[in-house]
Protein backbone atom coordinates (compact mmCIF):
# COMPACT_ATOMS: atom_id res chain seq x y z
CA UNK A 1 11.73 32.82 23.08
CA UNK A 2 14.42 35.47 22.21
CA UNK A 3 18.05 35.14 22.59
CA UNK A 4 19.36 36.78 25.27
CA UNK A 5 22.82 38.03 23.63
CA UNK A 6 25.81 39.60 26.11
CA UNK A 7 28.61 42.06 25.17
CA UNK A 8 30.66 39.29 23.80
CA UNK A 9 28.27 37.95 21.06
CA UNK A 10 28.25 38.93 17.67
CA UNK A 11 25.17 36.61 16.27
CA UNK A 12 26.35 36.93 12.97
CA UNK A 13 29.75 35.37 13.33
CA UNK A 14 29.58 31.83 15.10
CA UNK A 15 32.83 29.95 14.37
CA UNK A 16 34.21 28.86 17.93
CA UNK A 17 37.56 27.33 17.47
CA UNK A 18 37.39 26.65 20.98
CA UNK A 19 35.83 23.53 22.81
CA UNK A 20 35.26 22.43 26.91
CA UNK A 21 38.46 21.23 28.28
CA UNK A 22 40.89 23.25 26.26
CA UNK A 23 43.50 25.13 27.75
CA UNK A 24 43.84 28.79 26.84
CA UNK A 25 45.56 32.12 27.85
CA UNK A 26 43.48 35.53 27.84
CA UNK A 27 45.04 38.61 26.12
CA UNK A 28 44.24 41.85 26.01
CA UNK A 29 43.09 43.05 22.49
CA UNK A 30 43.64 45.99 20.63
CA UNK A 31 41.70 49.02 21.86
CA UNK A 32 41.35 49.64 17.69
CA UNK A 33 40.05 46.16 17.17
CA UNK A 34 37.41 46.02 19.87
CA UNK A 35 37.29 49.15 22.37
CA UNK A 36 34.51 47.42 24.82
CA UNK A 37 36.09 44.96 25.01
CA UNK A 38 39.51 46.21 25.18
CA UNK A 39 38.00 48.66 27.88
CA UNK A 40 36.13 46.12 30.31
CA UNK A 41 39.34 43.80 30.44
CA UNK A 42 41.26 46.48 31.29
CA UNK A 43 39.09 47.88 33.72
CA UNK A 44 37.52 44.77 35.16
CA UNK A 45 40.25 41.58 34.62
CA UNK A 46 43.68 43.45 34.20
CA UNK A 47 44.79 40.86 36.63
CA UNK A 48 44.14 38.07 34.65
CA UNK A 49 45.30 38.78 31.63
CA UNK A 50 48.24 36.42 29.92
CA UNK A 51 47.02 34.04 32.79
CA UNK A 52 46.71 30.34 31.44
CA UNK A 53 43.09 28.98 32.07
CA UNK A 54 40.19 26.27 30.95
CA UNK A 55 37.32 26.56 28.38
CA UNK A 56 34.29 25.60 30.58
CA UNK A 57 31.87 26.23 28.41
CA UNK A 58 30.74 26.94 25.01
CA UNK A 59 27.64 29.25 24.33
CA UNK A 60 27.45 30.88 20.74
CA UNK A 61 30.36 33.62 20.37
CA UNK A 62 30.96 33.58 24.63
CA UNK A 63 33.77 30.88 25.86
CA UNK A 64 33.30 30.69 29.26
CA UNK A 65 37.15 30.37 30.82
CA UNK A 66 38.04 29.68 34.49
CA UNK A 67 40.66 31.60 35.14
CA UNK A 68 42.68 31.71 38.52
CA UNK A 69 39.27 30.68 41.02
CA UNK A 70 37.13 33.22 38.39
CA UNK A 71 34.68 32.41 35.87
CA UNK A 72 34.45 35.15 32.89
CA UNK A 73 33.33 35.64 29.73
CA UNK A 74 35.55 35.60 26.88
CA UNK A 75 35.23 36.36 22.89
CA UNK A 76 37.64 34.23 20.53
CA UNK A 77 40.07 36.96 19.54
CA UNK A 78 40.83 37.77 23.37
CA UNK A 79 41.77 33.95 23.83
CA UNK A 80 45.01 32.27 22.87
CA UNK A 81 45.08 28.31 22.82
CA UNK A 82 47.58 26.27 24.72
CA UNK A 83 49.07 22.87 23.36
């Protein structure tokens, strides 16, 4: 069975610092850093971005983070961790 990858996953880079529970706040990256990214936040989640939320789940290179009611799909370098 293949993996079925999303926008989000890079398969050769795996290193979540991230786990279930944690508390984190999405950012917006830097068009130069990632412009789909950059682009589909903007777009899509403007609204929720520097809004505090919860790792739900873990899956390869995609957090999962319940932000505000909404579920989304997050990369590590969009996500900021909260003490």
């Amino acid at each position: 069975m293949q993996e079925q990858l999303t926008l989000f996953d890079d398969p050769v880079h795996r290193n979540n610092i991230f786990q279930v529970h944690d508390k984190v706040k999405l950012q917006l990256v830097e068009e130069s850093i990632n412009f789909e990214i950059y682009n589909y936040r903007k777009h899509y989640f403007e609204q929720l971005i520097g809004k505090m939320g919860t790792v739900i789940e873990v899956r390869g290179n995609t957090i999962m983070v319940q932000i505000s009611g909404e579920i989304i799909p997050c990369e590590a370098c969009e996500l900021e961790w909260i003490a």
